[in-house]
Structure formats: C-alpha cells, structure tokens
Protein backbone atom coordinates (compact mmCIF):
# COMPACT_ATOMS: atom_id res chain seq x y z
CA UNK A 1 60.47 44.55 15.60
CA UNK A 2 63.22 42.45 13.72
CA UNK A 3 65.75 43.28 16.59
CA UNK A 4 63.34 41.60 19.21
CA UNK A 5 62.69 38.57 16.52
CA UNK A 6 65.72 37.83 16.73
CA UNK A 7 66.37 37.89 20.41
CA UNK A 8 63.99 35.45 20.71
CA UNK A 9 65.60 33.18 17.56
CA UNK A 10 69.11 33.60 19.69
CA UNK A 11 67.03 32.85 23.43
CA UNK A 12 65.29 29.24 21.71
CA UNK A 13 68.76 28.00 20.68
CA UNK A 14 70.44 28.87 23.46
CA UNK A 15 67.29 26.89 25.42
CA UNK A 16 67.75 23.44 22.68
CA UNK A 17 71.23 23.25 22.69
CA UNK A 18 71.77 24.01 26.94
CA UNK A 19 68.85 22.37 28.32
CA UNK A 20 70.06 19.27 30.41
CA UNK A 21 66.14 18.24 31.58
CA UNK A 22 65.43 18.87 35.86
CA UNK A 23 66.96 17.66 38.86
CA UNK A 24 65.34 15.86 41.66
CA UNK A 25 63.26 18.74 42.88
CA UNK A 26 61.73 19.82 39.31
CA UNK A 27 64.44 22.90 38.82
CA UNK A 28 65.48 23.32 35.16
CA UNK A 29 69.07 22.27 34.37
CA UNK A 30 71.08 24.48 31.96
CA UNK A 31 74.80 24.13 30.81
CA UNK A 32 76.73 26.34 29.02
CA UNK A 33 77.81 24.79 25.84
CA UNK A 34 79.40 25.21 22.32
CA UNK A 35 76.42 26.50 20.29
CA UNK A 36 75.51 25.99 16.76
CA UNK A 37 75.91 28.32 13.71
CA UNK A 38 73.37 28.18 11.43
CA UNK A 39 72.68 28.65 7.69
CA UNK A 40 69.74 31.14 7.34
CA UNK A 41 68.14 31.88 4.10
CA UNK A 42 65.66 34.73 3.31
CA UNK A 43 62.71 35.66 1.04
CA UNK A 44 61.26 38.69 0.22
CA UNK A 45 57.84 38.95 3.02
CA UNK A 46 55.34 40.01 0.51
CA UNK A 47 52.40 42.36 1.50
CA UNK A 48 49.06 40.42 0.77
CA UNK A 49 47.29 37.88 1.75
CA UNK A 50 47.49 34.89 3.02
CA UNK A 51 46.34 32.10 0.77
CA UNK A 52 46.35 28.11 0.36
CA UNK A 53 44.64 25.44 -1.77
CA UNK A 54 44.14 22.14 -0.04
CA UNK A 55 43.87 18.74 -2.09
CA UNK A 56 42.19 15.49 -0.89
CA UNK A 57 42.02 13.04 -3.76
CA UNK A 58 38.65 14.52 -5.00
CA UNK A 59 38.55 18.18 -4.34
CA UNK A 60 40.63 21.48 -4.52
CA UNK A 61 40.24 23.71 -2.07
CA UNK A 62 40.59 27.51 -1.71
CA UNK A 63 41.40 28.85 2.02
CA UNK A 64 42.34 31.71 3.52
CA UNK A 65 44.60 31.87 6.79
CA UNK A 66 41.09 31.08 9.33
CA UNK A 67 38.71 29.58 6.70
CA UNK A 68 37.71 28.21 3.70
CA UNK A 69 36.77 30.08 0.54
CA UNK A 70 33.91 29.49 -1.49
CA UNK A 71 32.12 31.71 -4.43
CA UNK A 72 30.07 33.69 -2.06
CA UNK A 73 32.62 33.81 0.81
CA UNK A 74 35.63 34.91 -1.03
CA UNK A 75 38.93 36.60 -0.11
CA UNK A 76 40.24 39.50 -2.50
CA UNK A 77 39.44 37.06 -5.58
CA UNK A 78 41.66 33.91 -5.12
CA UNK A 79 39.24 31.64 -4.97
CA UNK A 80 37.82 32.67 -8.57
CA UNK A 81 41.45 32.40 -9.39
CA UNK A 82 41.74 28.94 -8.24
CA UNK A 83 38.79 28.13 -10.33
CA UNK A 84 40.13 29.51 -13.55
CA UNK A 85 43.47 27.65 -12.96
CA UNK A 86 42.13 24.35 -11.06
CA UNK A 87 43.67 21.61 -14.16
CA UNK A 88 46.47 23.33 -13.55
CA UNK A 89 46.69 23.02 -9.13
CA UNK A 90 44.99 19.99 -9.30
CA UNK A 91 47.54 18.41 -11.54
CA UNK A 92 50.39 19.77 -9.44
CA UNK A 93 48.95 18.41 -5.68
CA UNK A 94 48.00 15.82 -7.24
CA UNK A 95 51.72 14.81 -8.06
CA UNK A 96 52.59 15.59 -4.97
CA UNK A 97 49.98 13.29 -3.00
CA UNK A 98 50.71 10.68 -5.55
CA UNK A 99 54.89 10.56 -4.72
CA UNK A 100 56.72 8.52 -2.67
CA UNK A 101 55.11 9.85 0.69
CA UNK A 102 51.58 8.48 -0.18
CA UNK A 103 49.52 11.52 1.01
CA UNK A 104 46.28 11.98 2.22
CA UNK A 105 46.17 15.51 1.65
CA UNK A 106 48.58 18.04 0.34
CA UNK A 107 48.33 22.18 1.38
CA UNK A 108 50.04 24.64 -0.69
CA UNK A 109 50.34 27.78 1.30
CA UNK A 110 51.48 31.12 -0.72
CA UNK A 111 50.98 35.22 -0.60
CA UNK A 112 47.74 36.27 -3.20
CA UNK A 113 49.31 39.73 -3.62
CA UNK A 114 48.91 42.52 -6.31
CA UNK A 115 46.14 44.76 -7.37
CA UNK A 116 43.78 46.01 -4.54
CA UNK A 117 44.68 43.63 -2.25
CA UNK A 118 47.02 45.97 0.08
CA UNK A 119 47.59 49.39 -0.40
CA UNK A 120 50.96 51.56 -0.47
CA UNK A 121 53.61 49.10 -1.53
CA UNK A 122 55.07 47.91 -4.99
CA UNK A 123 53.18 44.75 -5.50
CA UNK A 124 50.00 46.71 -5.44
CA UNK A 125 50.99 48.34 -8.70
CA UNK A 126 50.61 44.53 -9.96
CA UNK A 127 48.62 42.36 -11.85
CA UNK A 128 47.30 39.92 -8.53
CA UNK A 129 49.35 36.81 -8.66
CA UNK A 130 50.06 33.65 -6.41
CA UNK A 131 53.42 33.41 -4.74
CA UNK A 132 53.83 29.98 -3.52
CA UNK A 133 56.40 29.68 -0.08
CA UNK A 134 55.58 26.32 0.91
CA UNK A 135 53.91 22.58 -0.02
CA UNK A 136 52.36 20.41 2.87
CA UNK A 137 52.08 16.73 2.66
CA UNK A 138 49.92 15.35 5.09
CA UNK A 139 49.72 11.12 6.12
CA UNK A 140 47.67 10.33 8.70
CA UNK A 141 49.48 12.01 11.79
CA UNK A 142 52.86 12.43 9.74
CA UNK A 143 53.52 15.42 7.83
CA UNK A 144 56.33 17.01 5.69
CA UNK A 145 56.64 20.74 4.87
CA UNK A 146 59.09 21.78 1.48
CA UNK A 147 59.63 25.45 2.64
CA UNK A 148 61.99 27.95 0.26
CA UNK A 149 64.96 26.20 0.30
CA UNK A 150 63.84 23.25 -2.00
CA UNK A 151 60.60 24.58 -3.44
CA UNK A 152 61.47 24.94 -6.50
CA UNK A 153 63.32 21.43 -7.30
CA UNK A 154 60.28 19.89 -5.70
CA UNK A 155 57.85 22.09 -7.94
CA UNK A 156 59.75 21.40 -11.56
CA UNK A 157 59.36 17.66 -10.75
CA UNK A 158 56.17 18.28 -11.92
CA UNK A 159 55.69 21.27 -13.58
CA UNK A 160 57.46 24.15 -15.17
CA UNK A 161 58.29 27.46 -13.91
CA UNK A 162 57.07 29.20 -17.42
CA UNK A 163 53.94 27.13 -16.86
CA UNK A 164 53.07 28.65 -13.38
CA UNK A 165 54.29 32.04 -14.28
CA UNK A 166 52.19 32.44 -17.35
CA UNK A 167 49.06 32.07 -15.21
CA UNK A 168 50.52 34.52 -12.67
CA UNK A 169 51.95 31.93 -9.83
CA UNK A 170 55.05 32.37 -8.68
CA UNK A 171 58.02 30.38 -6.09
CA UNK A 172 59.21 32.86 -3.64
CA UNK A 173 62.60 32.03 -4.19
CA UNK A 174 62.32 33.17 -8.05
CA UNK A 175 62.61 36.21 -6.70
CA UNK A 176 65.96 37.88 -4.65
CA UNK A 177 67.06 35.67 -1.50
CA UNK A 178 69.68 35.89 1.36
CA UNK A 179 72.31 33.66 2.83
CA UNK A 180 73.99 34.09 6.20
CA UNK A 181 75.93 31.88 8.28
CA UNK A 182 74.86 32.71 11.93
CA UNK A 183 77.27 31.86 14.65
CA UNK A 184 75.32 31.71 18.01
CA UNK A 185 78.44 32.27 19.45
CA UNK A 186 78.09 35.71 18.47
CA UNK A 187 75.12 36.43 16.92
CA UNK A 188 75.09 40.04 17.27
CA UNK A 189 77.87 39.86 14.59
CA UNK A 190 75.24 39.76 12.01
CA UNK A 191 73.09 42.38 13.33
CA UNK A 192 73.88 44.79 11.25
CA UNK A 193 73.48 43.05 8.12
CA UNK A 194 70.15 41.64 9.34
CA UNK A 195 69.18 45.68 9.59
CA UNK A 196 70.49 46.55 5.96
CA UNK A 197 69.23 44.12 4.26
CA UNK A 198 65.83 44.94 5.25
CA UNK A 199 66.46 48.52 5.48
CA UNK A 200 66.94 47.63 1.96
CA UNK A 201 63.88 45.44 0.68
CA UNK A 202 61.42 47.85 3.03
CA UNK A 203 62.97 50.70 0.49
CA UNK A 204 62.68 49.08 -2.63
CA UNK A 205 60.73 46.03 -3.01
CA UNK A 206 62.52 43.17 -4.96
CA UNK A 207 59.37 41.39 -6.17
CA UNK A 208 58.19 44.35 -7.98
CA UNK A 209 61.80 45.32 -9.11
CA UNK A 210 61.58 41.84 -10.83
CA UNK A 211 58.35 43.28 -12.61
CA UNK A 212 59.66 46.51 -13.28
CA UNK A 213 58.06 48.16 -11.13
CA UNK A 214 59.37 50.49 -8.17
CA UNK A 215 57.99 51.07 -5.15
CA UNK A 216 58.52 49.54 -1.06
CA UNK A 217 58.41 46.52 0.35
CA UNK A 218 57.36 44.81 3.45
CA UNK A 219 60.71 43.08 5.13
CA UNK A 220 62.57 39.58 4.60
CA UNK A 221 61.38 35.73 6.23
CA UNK A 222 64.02 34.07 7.31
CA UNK A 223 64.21 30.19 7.71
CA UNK A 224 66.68 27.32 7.99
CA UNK A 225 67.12 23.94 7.19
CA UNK A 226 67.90 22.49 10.84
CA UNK A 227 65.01 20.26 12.29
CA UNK A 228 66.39 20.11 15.65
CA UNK A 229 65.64 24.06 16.37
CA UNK A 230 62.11 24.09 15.09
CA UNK A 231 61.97 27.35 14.45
C-alpha cells in the first residue's frame, strides 16, 4: 500500500514540474526536466476516528468526517467531549478567527482515539483523547490550512500545550516525527527508509510509547511544505 502511495506522489511531480500545456491539436506536452527534491515530514497515522469542531462566531461545532454530531447522533463520545471542554475550543478558534486573516469560520480537524474506539492497537489501551493535525481558516472563498509542520507555534499563540494536554488534547507533532529530503531525481533512494520507518511505527506505536504503553501502530502521514505540488 505505501509502495503504490508513493508511486503516485513520484507520478504527480513528475506531471507539475514536466507539463508544458497542449499543442495545436489538444495532445499533452511533456519535457523532461530537472525535478525537485522535497522536504517531507511525518506523523504518527493514529487509529481512530476522524474528528473536527467547526467555529462560526456563535457556535462550536462537533463533526465527524460525513456529518455533524449532536447529543443524540454522536460518534464514539467526542461530541460529549467537546461539551465538557467547549471554554476551552471556543477560546482557542476563537483566536484563530479573530487574527490577522479575519475568518469566517475556523475547522480544527484531529484523530478522537483511545478507549473503545478501535480495537487491537496501542492507543486503545488509552484514556480517549483529541489529537489535533490541522487548523482551517476559512474567508469567504479563501482558505488557509496550518498542517503539522507549524501547528504547534500557531497553537501556543494562544494557548498552552499543558493546558490542552491536561484535558486530554494533543498536537500530532508532540509526539515522534520524520524528516527526509526526497530527491525526485531518484526517489527510489529513499525507499527503503520509507519501509523501515513504518515497519517500525506499525510494530510499536509511538503515541502510546509516549504514554507508556506498548502495543502497534497504524503507519506514518507524510506531508510537505511546497504549495506548488498540492499534494
């Protein structure tokens, strides 16, 4: 699965960076050129579930990955959570919509993991908790997402990492992360350490490592900070 991932990571830069539009009959022009290397970083890919509160102004929000959560349509418990913990999300989004973007609405997106949420893995043998991997700020029809690589600066602007933690939420990036330099070139140079290192988190889990807690884990996200790929 993470060899094929990454095939298709190495065929959408080699599309950006050769693509030279079509010629006078509609036929795709390609060039070979000089392509890019990359810095990659990666997080730990938590097994849970995939959870978000949304912020307008007025009211917090409690979604899922297809729908939004209420008391009597809830999902494993996080919207109870957000409830016991909304002074302290509202206060947060609401510094966010409030800085120098001027939002209209701001999504945090995050894993609710732990407990019964999944089965078989070492976050299971958790207390559930909130692992926050990225902020949305939304302004009319233009957006900016904070992913891993600056989620925490952005957070601590606001708020303290003691504070979240104490009420069981959590920045992905508290926990072990990955840098490689990816020559697309080569890429296949780095296969192999793409493979161990998640031969490695699928054996034991860093996230409940950090807990004390052995067990699996699920695999590694990996992301960069280039625009121009989109991926």
């Amino acid at each position: 699965k993470s060899i094929e991932q990454f095939k298709n990571v190495i065929r959408h830069v080699k599309e950006v960076e050769n693509y030279r539009g079509k010629d006078e009959n509609g036929n795709t022009i390609y060039i070979d050129s000089v392509l890019p290397t990359l810095k990659f970083q990666g997080t730990v890919k938590i097994h849970g579930t995939n959870a978000g509160i949304r912020y307008d102004g007025t009211t917090l929000t409690a979604q899922s990955r297809e729908r939004d959560l209420s008391i009597t349509s809830d999902n494993c418990g996080f919207y109870v959570f957000m409830q016991q913990n909304a002074e302290l999300f509202e206060n947060l989004l609401k510094s966010f919509r409030d800085s120098s973007f001027n939002s209209d609405t701001v999504v945090m997106y995050g894993e609710w993991c732990g407990g019964n949420i999944q089965k078989g893995v070492a976050v299971s043998k958790l207390d559930k908790k909130f692992v926050i991997f990225g902020i949305r700020l939304v302004n009319g029809a233009d957006e900016i997402f904070i992913e891993s690589l600056d989620l925490i600066h952005q957070i601590t602007q606001y708020t303290t990492l003691d504070d979240l933690n104490k009420r069981n939420v959590y920045v992905i990036t508290q926990f072990q992360t990955w840098e490689l330099d990816i020559d697309f070139n080569s890429p296949h140079d780095v296969q192999n350490t793409l493979t161990d290192i998640t031969n490695a988190v699928e054996n034991e889990c860093p996230v409940g490592k950090y807990f004390g807690v052995s067990g699996v884990g699920e695999g590694v996200v990996w992301s960069h900070n280039s625009e121009k790929y989109g991926l």
